[in-house]
N, C-alpha and C. Protein backbone atom coordinates (compact mmCIF):
# COMPACT_ATOMS: atom_id res chain seq x y z
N UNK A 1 -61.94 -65.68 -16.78
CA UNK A 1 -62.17 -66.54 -15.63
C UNK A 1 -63.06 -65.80 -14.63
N UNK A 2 -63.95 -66.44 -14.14
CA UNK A 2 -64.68 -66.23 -13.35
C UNK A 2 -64.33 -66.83 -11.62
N UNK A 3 -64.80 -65.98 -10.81
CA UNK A 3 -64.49 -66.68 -8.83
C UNK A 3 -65.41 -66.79 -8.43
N UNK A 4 -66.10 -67.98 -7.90
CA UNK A 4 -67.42 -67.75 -6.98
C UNK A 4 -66.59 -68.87 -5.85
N UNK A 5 -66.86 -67.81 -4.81
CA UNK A 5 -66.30 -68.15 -3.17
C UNK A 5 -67.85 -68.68 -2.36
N UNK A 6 -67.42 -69.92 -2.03
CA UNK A 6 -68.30 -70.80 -1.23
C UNK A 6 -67.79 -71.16 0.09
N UNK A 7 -69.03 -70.80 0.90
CA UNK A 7 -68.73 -71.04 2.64
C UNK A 7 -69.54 -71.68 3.02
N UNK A 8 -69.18 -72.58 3.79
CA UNK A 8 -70.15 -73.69 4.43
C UNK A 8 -70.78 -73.24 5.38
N UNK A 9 -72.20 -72.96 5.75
CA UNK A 9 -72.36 -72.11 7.03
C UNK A 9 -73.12 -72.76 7.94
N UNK A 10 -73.36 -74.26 7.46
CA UNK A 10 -73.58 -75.30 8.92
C UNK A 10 -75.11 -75.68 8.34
N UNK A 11 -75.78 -76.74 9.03
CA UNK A 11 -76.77 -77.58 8.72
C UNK A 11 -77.25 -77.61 7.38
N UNK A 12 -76.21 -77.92 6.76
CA UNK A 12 -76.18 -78.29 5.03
C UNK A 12 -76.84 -77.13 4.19
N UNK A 13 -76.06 -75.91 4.47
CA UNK A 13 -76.27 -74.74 3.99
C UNK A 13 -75.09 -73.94 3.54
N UNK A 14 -74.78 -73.61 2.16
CA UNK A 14 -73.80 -72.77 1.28
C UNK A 14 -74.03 -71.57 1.15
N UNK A 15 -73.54 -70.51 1.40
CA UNK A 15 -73.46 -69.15 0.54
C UNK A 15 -72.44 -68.97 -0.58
N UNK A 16 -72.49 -68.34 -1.59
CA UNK A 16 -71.62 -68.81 -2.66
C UNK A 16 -72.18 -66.74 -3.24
N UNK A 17 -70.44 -66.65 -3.39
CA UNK A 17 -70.74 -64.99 -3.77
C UNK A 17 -69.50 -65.28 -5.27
N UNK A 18 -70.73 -64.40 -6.07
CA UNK A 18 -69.70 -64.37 -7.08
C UNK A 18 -69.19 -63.02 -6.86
N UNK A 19 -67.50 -63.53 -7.31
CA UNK A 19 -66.72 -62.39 -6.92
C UNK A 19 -66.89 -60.97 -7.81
N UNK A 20 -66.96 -61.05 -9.30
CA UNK A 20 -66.97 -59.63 -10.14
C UNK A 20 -68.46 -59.09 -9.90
N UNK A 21 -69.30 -59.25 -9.08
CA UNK A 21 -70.70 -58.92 -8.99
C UNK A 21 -70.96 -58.22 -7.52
N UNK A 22 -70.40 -58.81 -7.07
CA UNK A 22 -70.42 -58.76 -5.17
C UNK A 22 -72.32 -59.80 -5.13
N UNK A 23 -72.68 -60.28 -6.02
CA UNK A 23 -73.81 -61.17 -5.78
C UNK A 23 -74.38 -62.47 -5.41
N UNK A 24 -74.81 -62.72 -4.20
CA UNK A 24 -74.67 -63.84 -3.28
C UNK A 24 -75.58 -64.89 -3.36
N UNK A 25 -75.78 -66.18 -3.04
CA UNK A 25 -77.31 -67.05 -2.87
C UNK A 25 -76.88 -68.46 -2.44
N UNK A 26 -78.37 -68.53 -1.49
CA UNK A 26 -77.48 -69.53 -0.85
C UNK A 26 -78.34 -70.50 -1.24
N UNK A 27 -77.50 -71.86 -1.14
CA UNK A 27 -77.65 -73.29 -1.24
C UNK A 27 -78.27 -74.04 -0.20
N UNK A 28 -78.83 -75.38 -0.11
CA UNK A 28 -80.06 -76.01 0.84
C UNK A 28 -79.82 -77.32 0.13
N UNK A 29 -79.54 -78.42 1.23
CA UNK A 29 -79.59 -79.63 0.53
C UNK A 29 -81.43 -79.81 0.91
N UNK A 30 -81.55 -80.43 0.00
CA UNK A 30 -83.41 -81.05 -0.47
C UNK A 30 -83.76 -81.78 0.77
N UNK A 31 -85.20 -81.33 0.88
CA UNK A 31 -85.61 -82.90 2.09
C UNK A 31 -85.51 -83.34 2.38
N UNK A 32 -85.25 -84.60 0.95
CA UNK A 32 -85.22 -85.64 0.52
C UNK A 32 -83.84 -86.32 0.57
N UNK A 33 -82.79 -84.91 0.89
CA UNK A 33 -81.27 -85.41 0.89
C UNK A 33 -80.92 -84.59 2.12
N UNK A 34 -81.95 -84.82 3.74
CA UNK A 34 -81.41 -84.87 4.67
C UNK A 34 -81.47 -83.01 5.22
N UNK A 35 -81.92 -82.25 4.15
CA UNK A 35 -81.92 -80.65 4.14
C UNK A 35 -83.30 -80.10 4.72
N UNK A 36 -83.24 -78.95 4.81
CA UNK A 36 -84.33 -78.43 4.66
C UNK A 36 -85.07 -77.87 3.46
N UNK A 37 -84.44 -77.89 2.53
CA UNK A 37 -85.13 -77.08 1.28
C UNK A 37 -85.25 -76.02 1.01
N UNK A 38 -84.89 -75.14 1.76
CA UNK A 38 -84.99 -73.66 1.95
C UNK A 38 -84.92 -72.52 1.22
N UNK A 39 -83.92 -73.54 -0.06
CA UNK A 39 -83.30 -72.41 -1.00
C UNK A 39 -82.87 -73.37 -1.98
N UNK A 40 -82.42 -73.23 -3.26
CA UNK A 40 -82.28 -73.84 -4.20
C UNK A 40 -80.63 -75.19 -3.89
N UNK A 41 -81.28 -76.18 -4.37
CA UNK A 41 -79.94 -77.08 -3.58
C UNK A 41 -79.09 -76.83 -4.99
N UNK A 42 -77.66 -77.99 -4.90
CA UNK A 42 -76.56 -77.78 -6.08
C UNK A 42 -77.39 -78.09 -7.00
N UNK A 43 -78.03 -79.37 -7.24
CA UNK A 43 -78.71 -79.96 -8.03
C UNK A 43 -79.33 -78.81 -9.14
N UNK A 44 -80.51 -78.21 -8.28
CA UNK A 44 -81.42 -77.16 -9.11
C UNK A 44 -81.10 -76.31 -9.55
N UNK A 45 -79.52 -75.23 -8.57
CA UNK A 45 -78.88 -74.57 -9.95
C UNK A 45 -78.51 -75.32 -11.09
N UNK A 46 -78.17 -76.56 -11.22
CA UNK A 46 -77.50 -77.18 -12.49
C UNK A 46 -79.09 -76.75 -13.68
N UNK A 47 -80.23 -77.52 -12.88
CA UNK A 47 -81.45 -76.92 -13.87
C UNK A 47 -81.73 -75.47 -14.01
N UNK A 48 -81.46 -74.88 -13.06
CA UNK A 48 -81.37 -73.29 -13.83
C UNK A 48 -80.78 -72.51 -14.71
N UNK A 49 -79.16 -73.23 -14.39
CA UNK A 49 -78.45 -72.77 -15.29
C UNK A 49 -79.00 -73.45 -17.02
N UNK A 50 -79.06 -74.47 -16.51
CA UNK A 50 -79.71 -75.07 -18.60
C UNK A 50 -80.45 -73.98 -18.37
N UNK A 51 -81.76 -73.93 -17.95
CA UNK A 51 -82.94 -72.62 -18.93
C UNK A 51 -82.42 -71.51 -18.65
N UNK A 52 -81.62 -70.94 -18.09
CA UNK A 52 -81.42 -69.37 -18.14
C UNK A 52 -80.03 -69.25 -19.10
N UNK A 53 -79.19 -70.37 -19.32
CA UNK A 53 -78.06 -70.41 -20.32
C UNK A 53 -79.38 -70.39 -21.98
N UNK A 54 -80.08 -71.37 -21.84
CA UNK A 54 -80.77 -71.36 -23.15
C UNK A 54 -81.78 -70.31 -23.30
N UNK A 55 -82.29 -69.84 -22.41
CA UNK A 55 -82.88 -68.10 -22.59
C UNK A 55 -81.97 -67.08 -23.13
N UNK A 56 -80.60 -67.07 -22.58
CA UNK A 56 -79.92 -66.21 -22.61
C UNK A 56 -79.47 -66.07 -24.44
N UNK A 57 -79.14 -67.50 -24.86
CA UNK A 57 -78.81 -67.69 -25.84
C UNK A 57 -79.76 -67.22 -27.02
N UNK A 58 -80.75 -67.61 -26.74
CA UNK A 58 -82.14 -67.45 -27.88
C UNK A 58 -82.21 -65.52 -27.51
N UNK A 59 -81.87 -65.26 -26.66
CA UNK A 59 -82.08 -63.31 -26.42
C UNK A 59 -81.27 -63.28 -27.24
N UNK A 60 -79.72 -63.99 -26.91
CA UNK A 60 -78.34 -63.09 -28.10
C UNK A 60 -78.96 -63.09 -29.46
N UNK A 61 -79.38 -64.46 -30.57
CA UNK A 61 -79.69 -64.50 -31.31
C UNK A 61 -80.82 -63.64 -31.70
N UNK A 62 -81.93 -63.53 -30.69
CA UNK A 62 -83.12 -62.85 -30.82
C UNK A 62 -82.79 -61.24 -31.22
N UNK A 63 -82.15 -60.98 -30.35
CA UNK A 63 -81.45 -59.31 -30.44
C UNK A 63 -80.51 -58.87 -31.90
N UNK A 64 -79.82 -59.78 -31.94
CA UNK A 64 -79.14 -59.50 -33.37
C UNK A 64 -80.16 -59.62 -34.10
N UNK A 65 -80.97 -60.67 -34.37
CA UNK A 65 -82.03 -60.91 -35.39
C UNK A 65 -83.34 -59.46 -35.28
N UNK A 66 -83.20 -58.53 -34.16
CA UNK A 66 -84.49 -57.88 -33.71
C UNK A 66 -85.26 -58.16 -33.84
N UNK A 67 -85.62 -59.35 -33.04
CA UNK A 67 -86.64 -60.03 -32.80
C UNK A 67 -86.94 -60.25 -31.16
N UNK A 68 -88.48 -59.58 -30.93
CA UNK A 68 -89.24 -59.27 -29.92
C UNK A 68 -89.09 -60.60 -28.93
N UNK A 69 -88.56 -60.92 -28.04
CA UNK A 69 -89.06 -61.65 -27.03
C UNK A 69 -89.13 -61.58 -25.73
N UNK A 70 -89.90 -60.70 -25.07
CA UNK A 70 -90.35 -60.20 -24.09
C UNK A 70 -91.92 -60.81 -23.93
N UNK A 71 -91.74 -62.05 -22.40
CA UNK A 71 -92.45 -62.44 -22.19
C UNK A 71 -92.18 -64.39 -22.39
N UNK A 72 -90.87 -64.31 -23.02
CA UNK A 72 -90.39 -65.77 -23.12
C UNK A 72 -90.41 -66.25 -21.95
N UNK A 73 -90.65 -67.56 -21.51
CA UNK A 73 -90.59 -68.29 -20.63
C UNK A 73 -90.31 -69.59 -20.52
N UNK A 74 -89.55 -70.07 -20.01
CA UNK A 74 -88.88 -71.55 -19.73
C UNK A 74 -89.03 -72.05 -18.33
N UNK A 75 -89.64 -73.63 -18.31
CA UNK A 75 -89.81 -73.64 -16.57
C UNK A 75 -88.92 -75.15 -17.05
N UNK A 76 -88.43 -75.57 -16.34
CA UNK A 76 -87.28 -76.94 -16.15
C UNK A 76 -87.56 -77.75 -14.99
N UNK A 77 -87.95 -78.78 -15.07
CA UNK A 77 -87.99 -80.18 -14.23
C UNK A 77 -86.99 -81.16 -14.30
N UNK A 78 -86.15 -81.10 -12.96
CA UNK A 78 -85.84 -82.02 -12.55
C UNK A 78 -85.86 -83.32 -11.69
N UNK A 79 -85.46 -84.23 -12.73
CA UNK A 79 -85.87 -85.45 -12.25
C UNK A 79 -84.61 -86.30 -11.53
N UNK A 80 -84.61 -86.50 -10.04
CA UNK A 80 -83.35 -87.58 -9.86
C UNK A 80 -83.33 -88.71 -10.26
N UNK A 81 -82.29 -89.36 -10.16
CA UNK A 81 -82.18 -90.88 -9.80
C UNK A 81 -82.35 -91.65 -9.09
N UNK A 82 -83.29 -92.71 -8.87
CA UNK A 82 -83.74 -93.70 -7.35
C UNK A 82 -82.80 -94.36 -7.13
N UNK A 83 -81.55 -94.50 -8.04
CA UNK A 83 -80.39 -95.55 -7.95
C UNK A 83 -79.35 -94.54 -7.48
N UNK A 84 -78.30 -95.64 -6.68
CA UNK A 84 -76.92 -94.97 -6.38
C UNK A 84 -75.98 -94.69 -7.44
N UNK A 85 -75.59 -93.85 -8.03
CA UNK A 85 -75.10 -92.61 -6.94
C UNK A 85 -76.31 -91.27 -7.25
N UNK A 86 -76.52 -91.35 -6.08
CA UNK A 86 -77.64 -89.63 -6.15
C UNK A 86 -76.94 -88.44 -7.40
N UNK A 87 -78.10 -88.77 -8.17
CA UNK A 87 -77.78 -87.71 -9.68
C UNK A 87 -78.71 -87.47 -10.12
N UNK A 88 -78.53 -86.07 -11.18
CA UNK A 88 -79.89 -86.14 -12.09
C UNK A 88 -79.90 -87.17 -12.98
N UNK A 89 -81.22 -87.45 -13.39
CA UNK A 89 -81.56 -88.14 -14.25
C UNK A 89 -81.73 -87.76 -15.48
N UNK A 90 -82.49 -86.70 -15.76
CA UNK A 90 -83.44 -85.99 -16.65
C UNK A 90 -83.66 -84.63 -16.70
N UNK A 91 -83.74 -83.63 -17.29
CA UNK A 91 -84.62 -82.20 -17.38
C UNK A 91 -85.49 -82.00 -18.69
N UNK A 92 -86.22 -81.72 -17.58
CA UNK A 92 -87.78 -81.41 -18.66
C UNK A 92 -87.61 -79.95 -18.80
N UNK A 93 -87.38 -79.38 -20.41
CA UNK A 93 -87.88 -78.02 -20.65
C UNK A 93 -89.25 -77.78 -21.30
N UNK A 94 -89.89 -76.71 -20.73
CA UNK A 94 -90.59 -76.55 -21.40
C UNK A 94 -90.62 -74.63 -21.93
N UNK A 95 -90.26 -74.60 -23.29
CA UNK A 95 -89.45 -73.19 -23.81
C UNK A 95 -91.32 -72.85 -24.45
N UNK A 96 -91.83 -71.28 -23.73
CA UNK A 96 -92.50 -71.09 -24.40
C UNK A 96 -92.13 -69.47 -25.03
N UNK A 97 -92.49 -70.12 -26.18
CA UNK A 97 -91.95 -68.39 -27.44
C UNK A 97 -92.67 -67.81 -27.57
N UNK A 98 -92.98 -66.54 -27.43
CA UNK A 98 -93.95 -65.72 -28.06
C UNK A 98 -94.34 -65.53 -29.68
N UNK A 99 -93.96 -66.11 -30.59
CA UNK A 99 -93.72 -65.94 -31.66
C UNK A 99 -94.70 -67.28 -32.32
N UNK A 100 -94.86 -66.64 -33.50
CA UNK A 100 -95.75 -67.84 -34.52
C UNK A 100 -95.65 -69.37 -34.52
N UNK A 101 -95.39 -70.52 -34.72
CA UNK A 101 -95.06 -71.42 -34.96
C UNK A 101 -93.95 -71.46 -36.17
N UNK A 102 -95.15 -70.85 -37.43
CA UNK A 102 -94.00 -70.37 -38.61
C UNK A 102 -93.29 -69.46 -38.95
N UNK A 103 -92.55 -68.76 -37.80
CA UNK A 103 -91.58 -67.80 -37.86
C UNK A 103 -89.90 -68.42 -38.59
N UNK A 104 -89.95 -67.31 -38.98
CA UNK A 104 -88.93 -68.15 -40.06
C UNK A 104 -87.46 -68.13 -39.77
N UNK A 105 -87.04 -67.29 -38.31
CA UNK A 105 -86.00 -67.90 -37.56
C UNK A 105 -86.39 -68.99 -36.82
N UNK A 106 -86.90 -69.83 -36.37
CA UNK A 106 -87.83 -70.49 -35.51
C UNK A 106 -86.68 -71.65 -35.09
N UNK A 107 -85.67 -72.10 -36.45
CA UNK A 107 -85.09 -73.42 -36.44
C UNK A 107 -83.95 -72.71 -35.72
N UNK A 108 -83.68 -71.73 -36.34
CA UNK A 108 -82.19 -70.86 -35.93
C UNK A 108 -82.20 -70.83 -34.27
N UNK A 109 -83.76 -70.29 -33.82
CA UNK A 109 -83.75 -69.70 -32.22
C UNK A 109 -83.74 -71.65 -31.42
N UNK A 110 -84.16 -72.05 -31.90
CA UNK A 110 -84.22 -73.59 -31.60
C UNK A 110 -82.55 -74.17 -31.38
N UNK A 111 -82.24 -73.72 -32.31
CA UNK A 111 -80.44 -74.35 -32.67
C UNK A 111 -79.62 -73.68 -31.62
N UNK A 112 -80.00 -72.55 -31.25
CA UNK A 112 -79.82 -71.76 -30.39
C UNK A 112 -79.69 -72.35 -29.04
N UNK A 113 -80.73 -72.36 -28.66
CA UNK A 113 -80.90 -73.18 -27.49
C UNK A 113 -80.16 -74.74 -27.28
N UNK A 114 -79.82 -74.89 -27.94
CA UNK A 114 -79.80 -76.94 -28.23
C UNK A 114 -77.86 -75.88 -27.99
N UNK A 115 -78.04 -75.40 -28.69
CA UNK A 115 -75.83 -74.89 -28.56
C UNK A 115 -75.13 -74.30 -27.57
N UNK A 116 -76.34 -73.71 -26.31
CA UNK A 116 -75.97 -73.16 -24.94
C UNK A 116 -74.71 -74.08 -24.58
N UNK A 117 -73.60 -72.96 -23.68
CA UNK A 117 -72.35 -73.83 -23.62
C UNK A 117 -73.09 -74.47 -22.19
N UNK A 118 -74.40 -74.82 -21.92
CA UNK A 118 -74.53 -75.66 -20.38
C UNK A 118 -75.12 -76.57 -20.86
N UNK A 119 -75.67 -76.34 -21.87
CA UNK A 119 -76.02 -78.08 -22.47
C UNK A 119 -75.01 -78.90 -22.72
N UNK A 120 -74.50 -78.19 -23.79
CA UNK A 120 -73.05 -79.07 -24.15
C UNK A 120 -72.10 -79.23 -23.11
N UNK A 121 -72.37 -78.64 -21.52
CA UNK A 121 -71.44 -79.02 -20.41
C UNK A 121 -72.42 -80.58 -19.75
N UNK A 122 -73.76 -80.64 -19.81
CA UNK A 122 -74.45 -82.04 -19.03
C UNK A 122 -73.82 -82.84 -19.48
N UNK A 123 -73.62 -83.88 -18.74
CA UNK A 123 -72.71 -84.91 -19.14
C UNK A 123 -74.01 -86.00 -19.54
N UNK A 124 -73.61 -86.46 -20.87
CA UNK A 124 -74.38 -87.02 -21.94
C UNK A 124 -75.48 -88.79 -20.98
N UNK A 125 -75.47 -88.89 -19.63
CA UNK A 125 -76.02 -89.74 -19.00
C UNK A 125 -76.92 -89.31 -18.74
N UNK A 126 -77.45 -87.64 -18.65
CA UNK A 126 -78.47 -86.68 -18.10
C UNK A 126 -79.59 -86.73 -19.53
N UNK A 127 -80.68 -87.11 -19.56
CA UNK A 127 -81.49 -87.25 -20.24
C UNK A 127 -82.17 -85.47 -20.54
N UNK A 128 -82.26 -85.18 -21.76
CA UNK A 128 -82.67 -83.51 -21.60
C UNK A 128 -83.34 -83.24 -23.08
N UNK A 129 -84.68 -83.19 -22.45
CA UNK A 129 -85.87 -83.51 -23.30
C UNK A 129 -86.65 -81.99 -23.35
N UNK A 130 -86.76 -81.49 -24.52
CA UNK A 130 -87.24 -79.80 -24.40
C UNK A 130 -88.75 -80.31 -25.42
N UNK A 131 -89.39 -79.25 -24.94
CA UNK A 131 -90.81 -79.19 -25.06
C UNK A 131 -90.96 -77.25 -26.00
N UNK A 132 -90.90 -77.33 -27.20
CA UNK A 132 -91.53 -76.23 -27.82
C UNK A 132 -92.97 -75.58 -27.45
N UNK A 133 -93.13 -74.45 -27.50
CA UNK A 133 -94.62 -73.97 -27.48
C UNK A 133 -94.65 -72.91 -28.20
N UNK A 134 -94.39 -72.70 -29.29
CA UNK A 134 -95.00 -71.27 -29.91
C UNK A 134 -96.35 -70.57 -30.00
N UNK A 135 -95.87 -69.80 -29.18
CA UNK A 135 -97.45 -69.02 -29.27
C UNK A 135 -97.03 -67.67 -29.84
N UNK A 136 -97.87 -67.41 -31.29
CA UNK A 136 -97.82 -65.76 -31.62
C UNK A 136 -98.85 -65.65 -32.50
């Protein structure tokens, strides 16, 4: 089990420390939802966590497999909803690999990603559309 302690610290602003780290960051509701923007709102950790859960995952596999990926990169778009109730809609990945097209873990590091336990946490209304790029 994990603790992350959240304090409200006024004009729609969170600090949130995870406890086994002593490591802190704070929260910003969006513009668009009355905030200033300042800092990543709840929303956009939810999209960080997908690409840095599915980075993380494709490293475990990558590392057992010793296979080079230094220089991987994933950027994630989120898209809301214009309808009530304010939610995501959508995340756009776009996973770029350093590696061949025909690398012959390619499906494995793919399966990888698709099995992150934060994918399988979006709740199946969230549209989540990944974009391959192999470059090697």
């Amino acid at each position: 089990m994990v603790e992350i302690q959240l304090s409200y610290e006024g004009d729609l602003r969170c600090r949130a420390i995870h406890t086994p780290s002593g490591n802190d960051l704070l929260t910003d509701a969006p513009v668009d939802n009355n905030g200033r923007g300042e800092a990543f709102s709840p929303t956009d950790l939810v999209a960080t966590a997908l690409g840095s859960c599915m980075a993380t995952v494709i490293g475990i596999v990558a590392k057992r497999k010793e296979i080079e990926l230094e220089g991987m990169k994933i950027t994630v778009r989120k898209i809301m909803s214009d309808d009530q109730p304010r939610r995501i809609k959508r995340l756009e990945l776009d996973l770029l690999i350093p590696l061949a097209a025909e690398h012959p873990d390619r499906k494995l590091l793919e399966s990888a990603a698709r099995g992150c336990p934060v994918h399988h946490s979006i709740h199946p209304d969230i549209e989540v559309v990944m974009h391959w790029n192999w470059q090697g």
